[in-house]
C-alpha atoms as a PDB file:
ATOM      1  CA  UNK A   1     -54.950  61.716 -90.770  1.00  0.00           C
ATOM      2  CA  UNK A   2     -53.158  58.695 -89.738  1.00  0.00           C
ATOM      3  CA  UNK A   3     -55.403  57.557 -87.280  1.00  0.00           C
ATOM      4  CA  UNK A   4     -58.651  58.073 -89.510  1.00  0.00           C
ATOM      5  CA  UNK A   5     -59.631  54.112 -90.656  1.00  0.00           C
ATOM      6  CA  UNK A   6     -60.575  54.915 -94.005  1.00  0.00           C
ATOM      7  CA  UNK A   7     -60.542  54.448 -98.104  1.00  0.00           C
ATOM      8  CA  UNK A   8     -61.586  55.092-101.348  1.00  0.00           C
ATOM      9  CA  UNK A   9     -62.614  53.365-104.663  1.00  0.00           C
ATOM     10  CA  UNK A  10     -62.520  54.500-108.167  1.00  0.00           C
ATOM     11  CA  UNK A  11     -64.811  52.387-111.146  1.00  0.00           C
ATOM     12  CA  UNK A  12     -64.336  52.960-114.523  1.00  0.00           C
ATOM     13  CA  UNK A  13     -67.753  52.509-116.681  1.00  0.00           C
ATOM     14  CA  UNK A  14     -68.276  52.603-120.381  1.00  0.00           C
ATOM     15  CA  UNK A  15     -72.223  52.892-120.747  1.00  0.00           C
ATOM     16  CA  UNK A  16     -72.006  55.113-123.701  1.00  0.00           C
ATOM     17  CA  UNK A  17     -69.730  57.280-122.467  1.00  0.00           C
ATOM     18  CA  UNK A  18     -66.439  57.029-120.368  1.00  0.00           C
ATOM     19  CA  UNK A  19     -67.510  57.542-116.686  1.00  0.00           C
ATOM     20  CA  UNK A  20     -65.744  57.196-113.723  1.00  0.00           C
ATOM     21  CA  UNK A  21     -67.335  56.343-110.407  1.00  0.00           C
ATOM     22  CA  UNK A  22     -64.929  57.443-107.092  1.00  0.00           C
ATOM     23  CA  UNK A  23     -65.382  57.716-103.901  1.00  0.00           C
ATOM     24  CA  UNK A  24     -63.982  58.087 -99.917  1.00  0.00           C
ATOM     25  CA  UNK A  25     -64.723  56.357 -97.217  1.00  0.00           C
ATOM     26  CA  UNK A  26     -64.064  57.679 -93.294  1.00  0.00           C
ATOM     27  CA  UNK A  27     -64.696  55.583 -90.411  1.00  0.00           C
ATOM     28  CA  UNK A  28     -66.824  57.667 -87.774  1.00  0.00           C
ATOM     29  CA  UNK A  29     -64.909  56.784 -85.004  1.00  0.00           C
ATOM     30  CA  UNK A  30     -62.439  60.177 -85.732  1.00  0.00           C
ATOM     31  CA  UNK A  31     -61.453  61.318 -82.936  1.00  0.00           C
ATOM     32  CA  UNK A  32     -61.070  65.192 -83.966  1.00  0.00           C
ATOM     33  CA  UNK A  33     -64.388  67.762 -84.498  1.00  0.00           C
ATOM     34  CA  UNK A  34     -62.643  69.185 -87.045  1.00  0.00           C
ATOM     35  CA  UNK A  35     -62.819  66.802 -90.015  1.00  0.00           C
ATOM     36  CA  UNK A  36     -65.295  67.086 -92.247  1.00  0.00           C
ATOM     37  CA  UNK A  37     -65.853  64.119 -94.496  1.00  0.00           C
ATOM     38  CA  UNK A  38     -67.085  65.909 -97.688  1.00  0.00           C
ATOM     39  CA  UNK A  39     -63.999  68.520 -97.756  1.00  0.00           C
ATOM     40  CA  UNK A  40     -61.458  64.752 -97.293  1.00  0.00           C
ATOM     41  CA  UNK A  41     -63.126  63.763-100.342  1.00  0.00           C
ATOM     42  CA  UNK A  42     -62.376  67.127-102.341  1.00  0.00           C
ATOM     43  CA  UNK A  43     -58.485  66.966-100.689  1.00  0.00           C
ATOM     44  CA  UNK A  44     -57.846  63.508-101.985  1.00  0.00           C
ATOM     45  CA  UNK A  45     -59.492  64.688-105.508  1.00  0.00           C
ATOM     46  CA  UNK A  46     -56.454  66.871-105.713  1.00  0.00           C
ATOM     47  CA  UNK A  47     -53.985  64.193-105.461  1.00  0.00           C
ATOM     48  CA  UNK A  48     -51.916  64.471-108.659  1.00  0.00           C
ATOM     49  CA  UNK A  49     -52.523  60.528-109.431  1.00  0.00           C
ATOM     50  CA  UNK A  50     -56.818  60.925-109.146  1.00  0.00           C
ATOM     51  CA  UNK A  51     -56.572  64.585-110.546  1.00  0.00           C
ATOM     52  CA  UNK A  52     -54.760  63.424-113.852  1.00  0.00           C
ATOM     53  CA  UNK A  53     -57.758  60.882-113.893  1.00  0.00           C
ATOM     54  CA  UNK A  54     -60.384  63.330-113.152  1.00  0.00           C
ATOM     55  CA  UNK A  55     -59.334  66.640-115.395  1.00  0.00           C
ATOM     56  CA  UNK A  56     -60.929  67.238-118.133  1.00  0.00           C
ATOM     57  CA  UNK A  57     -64.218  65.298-117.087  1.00  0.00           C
ATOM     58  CA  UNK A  58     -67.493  66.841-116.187  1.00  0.00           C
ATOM     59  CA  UNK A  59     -69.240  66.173-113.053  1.00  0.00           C
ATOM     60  CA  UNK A  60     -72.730  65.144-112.635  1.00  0.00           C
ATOM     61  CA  UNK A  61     -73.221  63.284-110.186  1.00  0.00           C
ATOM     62  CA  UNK A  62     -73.035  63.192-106.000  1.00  0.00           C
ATOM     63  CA  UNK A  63     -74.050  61.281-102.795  1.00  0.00           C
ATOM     64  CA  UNK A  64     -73.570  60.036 -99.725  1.00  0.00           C
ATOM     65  CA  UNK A  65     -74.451  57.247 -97.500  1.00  0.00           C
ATOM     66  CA  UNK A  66     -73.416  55.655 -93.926  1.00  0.00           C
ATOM     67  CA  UNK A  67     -71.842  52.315 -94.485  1.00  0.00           C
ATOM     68  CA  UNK A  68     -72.881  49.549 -92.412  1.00  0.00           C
ATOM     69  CA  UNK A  69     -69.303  48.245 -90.807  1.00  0.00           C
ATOM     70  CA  UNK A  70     -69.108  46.702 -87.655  1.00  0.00           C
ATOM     71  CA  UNK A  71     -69.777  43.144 -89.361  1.00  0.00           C
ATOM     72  CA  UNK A  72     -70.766  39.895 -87.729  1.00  0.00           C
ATOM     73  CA  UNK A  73     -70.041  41.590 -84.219  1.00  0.00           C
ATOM     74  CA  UNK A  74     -72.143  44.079 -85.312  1.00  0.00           C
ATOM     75  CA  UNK A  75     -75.288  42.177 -86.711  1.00  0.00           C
ATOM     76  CA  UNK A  76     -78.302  42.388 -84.884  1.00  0.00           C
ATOM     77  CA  UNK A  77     -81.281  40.233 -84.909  1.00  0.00           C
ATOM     78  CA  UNK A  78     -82.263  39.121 -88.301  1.00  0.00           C
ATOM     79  CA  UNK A  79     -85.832  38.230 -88.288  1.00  0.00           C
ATOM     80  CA  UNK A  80     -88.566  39.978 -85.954  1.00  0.00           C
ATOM     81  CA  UNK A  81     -92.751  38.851 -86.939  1.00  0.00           C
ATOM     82  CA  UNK A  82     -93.955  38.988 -90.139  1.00  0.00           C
ATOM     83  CA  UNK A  83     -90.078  40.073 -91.370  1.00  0.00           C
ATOM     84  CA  UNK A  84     -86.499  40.040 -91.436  1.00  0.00           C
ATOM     85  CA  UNK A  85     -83.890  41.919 -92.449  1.00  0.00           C
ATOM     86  CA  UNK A  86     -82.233  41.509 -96.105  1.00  0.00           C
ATOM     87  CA  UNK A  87     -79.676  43.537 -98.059  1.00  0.00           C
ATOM     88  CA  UNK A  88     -77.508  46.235 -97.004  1.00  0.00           C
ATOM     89  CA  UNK A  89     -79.400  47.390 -93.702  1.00  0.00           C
ATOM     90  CA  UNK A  90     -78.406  44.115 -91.783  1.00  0.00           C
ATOM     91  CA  UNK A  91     -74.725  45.127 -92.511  1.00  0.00           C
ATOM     92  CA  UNK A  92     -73.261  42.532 -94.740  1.00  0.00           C
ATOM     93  CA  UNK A  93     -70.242  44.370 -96.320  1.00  0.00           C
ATOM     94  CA  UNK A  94     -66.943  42.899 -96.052  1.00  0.00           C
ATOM     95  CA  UNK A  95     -64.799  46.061 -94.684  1.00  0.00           C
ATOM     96  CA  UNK A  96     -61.969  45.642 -96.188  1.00  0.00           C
ATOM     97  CA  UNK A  97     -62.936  45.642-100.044  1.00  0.00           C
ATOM     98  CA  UNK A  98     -65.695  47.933 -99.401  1.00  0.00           C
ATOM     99  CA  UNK A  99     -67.966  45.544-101.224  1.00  0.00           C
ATOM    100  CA  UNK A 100     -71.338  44.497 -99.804  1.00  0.00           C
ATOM    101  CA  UNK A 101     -73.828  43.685-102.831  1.00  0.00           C
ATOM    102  CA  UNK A 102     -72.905  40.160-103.860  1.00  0.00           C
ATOM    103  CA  UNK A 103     -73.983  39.295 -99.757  1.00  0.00           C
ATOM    104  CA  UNK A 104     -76.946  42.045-100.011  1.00  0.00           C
ATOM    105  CA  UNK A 105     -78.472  40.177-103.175  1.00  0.00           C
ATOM    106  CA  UNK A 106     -77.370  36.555-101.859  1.00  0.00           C
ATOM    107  CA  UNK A 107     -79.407  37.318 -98.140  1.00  0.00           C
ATOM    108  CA  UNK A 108     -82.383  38.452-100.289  1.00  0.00           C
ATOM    109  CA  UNK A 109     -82.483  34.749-101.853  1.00  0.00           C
ATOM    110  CA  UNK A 110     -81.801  33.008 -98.364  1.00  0.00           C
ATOM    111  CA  UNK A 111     -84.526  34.936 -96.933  1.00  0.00           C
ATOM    112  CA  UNK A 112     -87.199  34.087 -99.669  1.00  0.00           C
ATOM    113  CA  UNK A 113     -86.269  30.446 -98.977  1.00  0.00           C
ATOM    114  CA  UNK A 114     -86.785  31.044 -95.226  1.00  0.00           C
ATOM    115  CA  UNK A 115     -89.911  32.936 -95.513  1.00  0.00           C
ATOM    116  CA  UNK A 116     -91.321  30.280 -97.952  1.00  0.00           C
ATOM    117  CA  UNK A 117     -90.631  27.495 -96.212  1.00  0.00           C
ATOM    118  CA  UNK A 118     -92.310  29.195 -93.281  1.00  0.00           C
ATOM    119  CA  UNK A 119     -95.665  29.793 -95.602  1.00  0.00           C
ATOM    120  CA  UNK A 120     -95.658  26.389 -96.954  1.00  0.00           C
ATOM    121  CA  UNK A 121     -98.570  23.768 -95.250  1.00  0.00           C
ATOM    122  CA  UNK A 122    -100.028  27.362 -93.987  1.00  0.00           C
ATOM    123  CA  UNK A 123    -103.578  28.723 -94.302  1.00  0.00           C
ATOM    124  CA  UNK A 124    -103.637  32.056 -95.817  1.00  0.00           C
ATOM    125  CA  UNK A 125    -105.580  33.104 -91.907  1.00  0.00           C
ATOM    126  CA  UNK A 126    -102.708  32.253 -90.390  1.00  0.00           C
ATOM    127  CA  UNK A 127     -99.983  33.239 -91.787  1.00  0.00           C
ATOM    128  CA  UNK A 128    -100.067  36.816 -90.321  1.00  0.00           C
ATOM    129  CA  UNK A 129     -96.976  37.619 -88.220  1.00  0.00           C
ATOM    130  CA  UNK A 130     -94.755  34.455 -88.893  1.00  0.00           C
ATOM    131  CA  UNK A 131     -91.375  34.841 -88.212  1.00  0.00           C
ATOM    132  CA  UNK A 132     -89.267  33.130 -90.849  1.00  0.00           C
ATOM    133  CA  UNK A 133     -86.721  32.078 -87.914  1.00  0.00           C
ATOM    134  CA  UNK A 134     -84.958  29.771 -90.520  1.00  0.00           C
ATOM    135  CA  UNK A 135     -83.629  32.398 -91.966  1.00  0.00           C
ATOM    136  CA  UNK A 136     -81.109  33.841 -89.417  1.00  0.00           C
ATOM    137  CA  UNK A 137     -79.045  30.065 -89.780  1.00  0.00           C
ATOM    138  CA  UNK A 138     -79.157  29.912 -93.135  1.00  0.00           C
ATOM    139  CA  UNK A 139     -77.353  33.184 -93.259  1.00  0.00           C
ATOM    140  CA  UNK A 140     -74.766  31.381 -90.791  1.00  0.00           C
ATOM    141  CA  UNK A 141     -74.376  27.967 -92.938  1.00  0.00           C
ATOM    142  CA  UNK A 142     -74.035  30.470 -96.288  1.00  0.00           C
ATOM    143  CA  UNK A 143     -70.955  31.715 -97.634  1.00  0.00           C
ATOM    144  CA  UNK A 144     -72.116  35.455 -95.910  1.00  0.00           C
ATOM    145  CA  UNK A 145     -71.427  34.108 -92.684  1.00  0.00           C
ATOM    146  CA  UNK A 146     -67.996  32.263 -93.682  1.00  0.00           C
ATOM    147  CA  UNK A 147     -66.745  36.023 -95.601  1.00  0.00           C
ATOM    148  CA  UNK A 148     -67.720  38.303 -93.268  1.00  0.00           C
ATOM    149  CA  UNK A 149     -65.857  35.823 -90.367  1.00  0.00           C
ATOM    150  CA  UNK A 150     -62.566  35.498 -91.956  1.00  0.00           C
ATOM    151  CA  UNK A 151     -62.441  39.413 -91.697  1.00  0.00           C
ATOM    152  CA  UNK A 152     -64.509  39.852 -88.404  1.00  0.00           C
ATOM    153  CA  UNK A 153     -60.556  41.398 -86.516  1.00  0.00           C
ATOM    154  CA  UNK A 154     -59.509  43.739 -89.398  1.00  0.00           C
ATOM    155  CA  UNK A 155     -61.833  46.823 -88.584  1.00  0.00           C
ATOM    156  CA  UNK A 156     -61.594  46.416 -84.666  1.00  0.00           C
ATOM    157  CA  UNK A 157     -58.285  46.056 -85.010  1.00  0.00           C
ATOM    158  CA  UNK A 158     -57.670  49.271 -86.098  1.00  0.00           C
ATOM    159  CA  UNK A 159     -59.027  50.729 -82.632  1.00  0.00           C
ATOM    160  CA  UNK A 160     -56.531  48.676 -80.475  1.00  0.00           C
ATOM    161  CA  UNK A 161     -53.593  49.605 -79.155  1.00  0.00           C
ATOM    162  CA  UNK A 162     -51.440  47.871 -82.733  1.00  0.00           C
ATOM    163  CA  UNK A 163     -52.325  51.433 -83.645  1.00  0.00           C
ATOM    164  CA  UNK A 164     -52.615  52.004 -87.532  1.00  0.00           C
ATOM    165  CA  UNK A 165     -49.293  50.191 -89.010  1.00  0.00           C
ATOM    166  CA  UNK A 166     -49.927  47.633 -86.183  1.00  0.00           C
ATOM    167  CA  UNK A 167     -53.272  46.567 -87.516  1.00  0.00           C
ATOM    168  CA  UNK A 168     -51.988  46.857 -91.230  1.00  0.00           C
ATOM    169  CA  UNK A 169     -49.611  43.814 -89.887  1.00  0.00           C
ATOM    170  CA  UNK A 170     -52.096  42.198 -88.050  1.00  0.00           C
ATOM    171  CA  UNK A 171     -54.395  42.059 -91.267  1.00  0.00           C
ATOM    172  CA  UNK A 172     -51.502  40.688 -93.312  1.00  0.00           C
ATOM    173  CA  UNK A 173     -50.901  38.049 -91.080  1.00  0.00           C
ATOM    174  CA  UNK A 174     -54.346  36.764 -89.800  1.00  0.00           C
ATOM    175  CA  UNK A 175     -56.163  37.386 -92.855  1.00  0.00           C
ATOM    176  CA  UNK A 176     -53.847  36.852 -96.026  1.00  0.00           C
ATOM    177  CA  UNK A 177     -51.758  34.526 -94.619  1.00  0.00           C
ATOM    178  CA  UNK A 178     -54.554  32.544 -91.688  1.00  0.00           C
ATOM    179  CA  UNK A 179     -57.080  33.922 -93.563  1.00  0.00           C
ATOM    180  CA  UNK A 180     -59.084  34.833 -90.555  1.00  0.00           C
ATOM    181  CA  UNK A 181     -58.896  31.539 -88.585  1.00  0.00           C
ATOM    182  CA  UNK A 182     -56.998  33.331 -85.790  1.00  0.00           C
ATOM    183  CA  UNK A 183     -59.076  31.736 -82.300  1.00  0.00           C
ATOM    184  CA  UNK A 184     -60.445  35.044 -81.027  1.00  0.00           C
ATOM    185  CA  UNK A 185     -63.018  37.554 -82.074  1.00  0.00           C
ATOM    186  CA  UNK A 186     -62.335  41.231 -81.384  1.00  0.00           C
ATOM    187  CA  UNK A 187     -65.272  43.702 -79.948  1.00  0.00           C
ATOM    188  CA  UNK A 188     -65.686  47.218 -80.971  1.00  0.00           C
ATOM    189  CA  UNK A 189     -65.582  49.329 -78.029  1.00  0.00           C
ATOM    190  CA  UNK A 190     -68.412  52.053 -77.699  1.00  0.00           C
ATOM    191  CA  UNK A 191     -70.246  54.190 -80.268  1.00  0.00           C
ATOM    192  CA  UNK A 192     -68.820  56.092 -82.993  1.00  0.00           C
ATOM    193  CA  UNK A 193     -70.277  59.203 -81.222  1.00  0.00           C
ATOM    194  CA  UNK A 194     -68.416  58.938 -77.495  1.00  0.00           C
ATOM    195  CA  UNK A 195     -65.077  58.719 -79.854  1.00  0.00           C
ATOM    196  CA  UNK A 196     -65.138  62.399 -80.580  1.00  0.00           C
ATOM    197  CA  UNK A 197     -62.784  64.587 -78.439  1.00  0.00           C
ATOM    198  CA  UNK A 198     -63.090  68.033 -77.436  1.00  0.00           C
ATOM    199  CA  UNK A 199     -62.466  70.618 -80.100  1.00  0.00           C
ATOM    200  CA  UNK A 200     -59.633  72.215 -77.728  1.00  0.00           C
ATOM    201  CA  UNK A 201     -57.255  69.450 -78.259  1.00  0.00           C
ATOM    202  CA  UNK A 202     -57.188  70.601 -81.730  1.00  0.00           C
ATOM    203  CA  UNK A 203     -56.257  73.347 -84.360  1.00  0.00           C
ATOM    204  CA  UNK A 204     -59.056  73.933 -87.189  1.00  0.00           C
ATOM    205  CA  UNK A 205     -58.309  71.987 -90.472  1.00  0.00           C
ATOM    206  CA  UNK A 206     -56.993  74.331 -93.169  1.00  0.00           C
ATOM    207  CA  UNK A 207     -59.100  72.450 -96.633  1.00  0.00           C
ATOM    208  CA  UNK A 208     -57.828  73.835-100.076  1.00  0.00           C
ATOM    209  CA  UNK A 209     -60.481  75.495-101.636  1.00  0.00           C
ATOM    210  CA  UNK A 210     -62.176  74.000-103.937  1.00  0.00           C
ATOM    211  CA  UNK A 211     -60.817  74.789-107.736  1.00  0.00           C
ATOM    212  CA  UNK A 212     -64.425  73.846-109.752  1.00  0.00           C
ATOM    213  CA  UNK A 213     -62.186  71.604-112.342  1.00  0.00           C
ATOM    214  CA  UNK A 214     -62.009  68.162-109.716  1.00  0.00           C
ATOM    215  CA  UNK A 215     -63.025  69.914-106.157  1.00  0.00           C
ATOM    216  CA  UNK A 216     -66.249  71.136-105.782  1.00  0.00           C
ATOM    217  CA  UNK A 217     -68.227  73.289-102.636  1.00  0.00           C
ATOM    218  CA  UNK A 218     -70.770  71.590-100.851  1.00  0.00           C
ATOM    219  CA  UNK A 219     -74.121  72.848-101.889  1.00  0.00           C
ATOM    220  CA  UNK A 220     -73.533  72.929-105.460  1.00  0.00           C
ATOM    221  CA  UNK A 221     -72.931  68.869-104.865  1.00  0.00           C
ATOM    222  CA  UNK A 222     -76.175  68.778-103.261  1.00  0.00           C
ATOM    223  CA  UNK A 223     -77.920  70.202-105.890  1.00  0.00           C
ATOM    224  CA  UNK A 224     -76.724  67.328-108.193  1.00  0.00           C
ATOM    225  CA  UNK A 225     -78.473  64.894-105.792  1.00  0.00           C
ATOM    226  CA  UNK A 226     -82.069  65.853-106.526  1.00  0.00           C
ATOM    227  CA  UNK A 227     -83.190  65.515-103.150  1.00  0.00           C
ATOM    228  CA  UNK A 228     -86.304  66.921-102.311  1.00  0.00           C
ATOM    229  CA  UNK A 229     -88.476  66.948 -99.882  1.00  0.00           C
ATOM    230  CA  UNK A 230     -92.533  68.879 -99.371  1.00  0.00           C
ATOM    231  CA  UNK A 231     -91.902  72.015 -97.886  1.00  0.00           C
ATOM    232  CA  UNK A 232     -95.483  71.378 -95.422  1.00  0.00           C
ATOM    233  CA  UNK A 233     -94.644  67.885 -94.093  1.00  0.00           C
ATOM    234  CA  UNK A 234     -93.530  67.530 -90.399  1.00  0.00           C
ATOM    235  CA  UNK A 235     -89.924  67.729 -89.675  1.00  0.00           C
ATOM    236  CA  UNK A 236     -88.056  64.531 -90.033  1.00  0.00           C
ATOM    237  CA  UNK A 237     -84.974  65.671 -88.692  1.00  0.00           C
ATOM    238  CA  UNK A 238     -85.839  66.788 -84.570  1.00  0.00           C
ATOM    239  CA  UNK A 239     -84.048  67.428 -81.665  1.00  0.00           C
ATOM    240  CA  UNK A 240     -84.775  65.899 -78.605  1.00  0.00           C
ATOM    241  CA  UNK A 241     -83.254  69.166 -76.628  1.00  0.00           C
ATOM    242  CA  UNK A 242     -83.520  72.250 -78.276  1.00  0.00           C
ATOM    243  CA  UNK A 243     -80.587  73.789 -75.813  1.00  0.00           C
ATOM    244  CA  UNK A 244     -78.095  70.641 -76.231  1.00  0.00           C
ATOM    245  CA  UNK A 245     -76.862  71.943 -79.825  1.00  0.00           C
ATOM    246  CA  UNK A 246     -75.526  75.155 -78.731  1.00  0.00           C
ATOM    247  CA  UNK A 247     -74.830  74.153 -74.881  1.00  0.00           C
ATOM    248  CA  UNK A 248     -72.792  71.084 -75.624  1.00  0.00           C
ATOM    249  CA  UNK A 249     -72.121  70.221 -79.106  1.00  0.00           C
ATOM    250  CA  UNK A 250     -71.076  73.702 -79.800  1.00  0.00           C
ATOM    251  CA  UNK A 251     -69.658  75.019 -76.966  1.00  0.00           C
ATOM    252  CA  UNK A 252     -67.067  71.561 -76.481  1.00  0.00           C
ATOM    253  CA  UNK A 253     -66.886  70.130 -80.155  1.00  0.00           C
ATOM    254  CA  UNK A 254     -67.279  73.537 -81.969  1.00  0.00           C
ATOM    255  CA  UNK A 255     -70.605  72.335 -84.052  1.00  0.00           C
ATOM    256  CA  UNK A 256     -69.133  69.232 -85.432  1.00  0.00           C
ATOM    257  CA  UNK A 257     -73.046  68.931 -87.141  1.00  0.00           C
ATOM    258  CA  UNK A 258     -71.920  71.731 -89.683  1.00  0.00           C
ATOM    259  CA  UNK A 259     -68.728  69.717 -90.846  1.00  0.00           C
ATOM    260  CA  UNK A 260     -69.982  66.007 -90.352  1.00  0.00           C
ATOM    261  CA  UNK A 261     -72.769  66.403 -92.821  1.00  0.00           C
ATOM    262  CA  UNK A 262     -72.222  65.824 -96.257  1.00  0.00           C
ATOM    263  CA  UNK A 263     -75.303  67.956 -97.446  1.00  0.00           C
ATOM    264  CA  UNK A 264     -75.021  71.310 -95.469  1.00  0.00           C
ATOM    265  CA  UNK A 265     -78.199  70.110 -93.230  1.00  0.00           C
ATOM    266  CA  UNK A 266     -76.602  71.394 -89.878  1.00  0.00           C
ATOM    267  CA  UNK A 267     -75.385  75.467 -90.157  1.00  0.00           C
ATOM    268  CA  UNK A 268     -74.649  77.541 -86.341  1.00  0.00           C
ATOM    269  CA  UNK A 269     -76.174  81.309 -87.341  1.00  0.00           C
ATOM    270  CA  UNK A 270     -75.959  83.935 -85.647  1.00  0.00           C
ATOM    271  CA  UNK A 271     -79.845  84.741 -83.331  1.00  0.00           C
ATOM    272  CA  UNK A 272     -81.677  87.105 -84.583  1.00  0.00           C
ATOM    273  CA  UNK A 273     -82.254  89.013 -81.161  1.00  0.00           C
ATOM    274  CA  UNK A 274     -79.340  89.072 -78.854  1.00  0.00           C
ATOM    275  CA  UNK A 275     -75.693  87.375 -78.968  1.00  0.00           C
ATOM    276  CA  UNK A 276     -74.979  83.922 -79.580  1.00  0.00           C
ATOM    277  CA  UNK A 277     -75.789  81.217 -81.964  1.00  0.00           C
ATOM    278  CA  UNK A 278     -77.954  79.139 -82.713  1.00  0.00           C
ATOM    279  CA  UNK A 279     -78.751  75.669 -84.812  1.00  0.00           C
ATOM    280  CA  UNK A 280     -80.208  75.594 -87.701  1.00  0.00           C
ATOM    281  CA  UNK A 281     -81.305  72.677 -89.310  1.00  0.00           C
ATOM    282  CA  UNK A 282     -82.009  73.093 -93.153  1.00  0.00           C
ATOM    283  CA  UNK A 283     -84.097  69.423 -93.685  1.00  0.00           C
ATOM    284  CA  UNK A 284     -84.850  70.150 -97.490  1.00  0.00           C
ATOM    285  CA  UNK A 285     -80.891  69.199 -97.824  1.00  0.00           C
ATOM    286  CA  UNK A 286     -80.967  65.721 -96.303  1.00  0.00           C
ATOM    287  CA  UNK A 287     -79.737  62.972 -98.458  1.00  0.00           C
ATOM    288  CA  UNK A 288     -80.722  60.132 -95.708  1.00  0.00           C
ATOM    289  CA  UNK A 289     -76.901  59.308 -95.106  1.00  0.00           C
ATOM    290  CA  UNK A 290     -78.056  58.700 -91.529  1.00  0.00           C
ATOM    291  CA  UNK A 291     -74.481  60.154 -90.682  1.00  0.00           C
ATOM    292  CA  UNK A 292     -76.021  63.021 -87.883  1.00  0.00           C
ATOM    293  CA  UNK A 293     -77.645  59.993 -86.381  1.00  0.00           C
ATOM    294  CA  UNK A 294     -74.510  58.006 -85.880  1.00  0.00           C
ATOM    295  CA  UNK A 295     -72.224  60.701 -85.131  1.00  0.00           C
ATOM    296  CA  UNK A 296     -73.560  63.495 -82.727  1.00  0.00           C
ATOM    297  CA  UNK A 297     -72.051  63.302 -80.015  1.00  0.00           C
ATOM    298  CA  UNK A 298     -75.110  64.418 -77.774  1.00  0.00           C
ATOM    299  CA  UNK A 299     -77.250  61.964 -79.249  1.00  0.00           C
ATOM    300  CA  UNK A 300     -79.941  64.719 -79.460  1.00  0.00           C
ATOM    301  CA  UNK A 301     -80.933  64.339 -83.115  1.00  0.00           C
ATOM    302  CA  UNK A 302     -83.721  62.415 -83.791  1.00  0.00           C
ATOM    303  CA  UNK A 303     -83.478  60.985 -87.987  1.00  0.00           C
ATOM    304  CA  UNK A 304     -87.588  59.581 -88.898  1.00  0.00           C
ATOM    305  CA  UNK A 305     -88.221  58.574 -92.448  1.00  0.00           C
ATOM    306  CA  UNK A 306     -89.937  62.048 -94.021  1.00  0.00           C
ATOM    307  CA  UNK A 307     -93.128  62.134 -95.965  1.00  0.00           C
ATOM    308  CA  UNK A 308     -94.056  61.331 -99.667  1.00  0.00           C
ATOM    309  CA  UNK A 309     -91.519  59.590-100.430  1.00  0.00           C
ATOM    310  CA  UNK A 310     -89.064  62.769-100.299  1.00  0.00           C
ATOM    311  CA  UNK A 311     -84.960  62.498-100.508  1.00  0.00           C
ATOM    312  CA  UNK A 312     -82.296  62.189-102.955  1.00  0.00           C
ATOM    313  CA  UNK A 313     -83.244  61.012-106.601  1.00  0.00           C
ATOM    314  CA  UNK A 314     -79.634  59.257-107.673  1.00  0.00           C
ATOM    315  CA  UNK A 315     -79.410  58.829-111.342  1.00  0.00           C
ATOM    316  CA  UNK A 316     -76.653  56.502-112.460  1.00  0.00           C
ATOM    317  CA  UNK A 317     -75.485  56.036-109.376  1.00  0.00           C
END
C-alpha cells in the first residue's frame, strides 16, 4: 500500500540463544477500512528475504502497542501539579528510526532535576501539588528537543500533496543534506480517525493465510501475550453509544474495529433474536495498544485503565 506511511525493524539478540526481535509499523492515518495491521505484519513475514531469516525458528513471543508519532508538533503540555510527563507517553520518538528510548530514559533524568530543584528550600507541608515547571525548558535546551526538531517535516510530509516518493525527496534533502534546518514547521492535519474513507471506495483485502512456519492467526498470537484480565471487574473498554457500532462504523466502514485490532477485541456476530449484527467486544483480549482509541472513526469507544493490574505480561520483550 503505497500510500500507507509505514516500517519495520528486525534485532538480532544472543541472550543464550539466537533470537530475533521484528516488527511492522503502520501509520493510522490509512485511508482504506480494509487493512488490518496484524495480517500486514504476517504478509511482510512472507517476504522471501525475512522468511529465509525467520524459517526454522520458533515463535514465542507477540505484542502490540500505539506509537507515539506526531513529535514536537504533537507534544502536549509537559508538567500539570504535583507531575509531569516522562518517557514514552509524552511522545519522544524520532519517526524516522523508530527509536524513542535513549529520549524516554534521558526526559526521566531532566525531570528528576526539575522536580528536585522544585523541592529544594521546601517544607515537606508544602510541597503538595508543585509543578516542576522547569522541566518543560529543560526538555527544549536538551538534545530531545534539538533531535526530534531536525525531523519535525518528515512524518507530515508524508500527508502533503509531495505524495509518497515526494516526501522520500523531501526527507533526503531537508534532513540528510539541511539536516532539518529548513525555516518552516509542517502541521498534521486532523485525527488519524477522520482519515478513514468509506468501505465502498474499496475491494476487501485478499491476506495469504497464514502457513504456522513464519505467519501466524490472530488469537493464537494473543495467547502468547499473557494478557489477562478478572473476569468480575467493570468493563474497561465502553461505548459511549451502544447503536453507533452497527449504525455507522459498520454500515459505512464495514467494522473496521474487527480488522484494526491487533488482539481480536472487536468481532460483528450475528444477534441472537432477529437479523442483523451486532458488536461484540471481547475485553479479556486487550493488550492496551490504545489503537481502538485512536482509530475509530466514531469516536464511540471509551479505553479506561482496567482493574488489578490486568493486561499483557511481555516476557523478553
Amino acid at each position: 500500500h503505497k500510500d500507507i506511511y509505514g516500517g519495520s525493524f528486525m534485532y538480532h539478540l544472543d541472550e543464550g540463544a539466537p533470537l530475533v526481535s521484528i516488527g511492522f509499523v503502520v501509520g493510522l492515518d490509512y485511508h482504506n477500512p480494509y487493512v488490518s495491521p496484524f495480517r500486514e505484519f504476517q504478509r511482510y513475514k512472507m517476504h522471501p528475504f525475512i522468511r529465509n531469516i525467520l524459517e526454522g525458528g520458533k515463535r514465542i513471543g507477540y505484542g502490540a502497542r500505539a506509537l507515539n508519532e506526531g513529535g514536537i508538533q504533537s507534544l502536549p503540555k509537559l508538567t500539570f501539579p504535583g507531575g509531569c510527563l516522562v518517557g514514552c507517553s509524552p511522545g519522544f520518538m524520532n519517526v524516522p528510526k523508530v527509536k524513542g528510548t535513549h529520549n524516554a530514559m534521558r526526559s526521566a533524568m531532566l525531570a528528576a532535576e526539575a522536580v528536585f530543584e522544585t523541592l529544594t528550600g521546601e517544607s515537606a507541608s508544602s510541597t503538595k501539588g508543585l509543578e516542576p515547571t522547569s522541566y518543560e525548558q529543560k526538555i527544549r535546551n536538551s538534545p530531545i528537543w534539538k533531535e526530534l526538531y531536525s525531523v519535525r517535516n518528515i512524518r507530515p510530509s508524508f500527508n502533503t500533496a509531495l505524495g509518497v516518493y515526494g516526501s522520500v525527496i523531501y526527507t533526503g534533502l531537508f534532513y540528510f543534506l539541511g539536516r532539518g534546518k529548513e525555516p518552516w514547521t509542517l502541521s498534521h492535519k486532523g485525527g488519524d480517525h477522520s482519515k478513514l474513507e468509506p468501505a465502498k471506495n474499496y475491494q476487501p483485502i485478499e491476506y495469504p493465510k497464514p502457513d504456522n512456519v513464519v505467519s501466524f492467526d490472530l488469537l493464537s498470537s494473543v495467547a502468547l501475550t499473557g494478557t489477562n484480565h478478572e473476569g468480575d471487574q467493570p468493563p474497561h473498554l465502553t461505548l459511549l453509544d451502544d447503536k453507533i457500532p452497527v449504525d455507522r462504523n459498520y454500515a459505512i466502514f464495514d467494522g473496521p474495529e474487527q480488522r484494526f485490532c491487533p488482539a481480536g477485541v472487536y468481532e460483528y456476530v450475528p444477534k441472537e433474536k432477529g437479523e442483523g449484527v451486532r458488536l461484540q467486544i471481547n475485553a479479556q483480549n486487550c493488550i492496551h495498544c490504545k489503537t481502538c482509541d485512536i482509530k475509530d472513526p466514531s469516536q464511540n469507544i471509551n479505553w479506561v485503565t482496567p482493574e488489578s493490574g490486568g493486561g499483557p505480561a511481555y516476557s523478553g520483550m
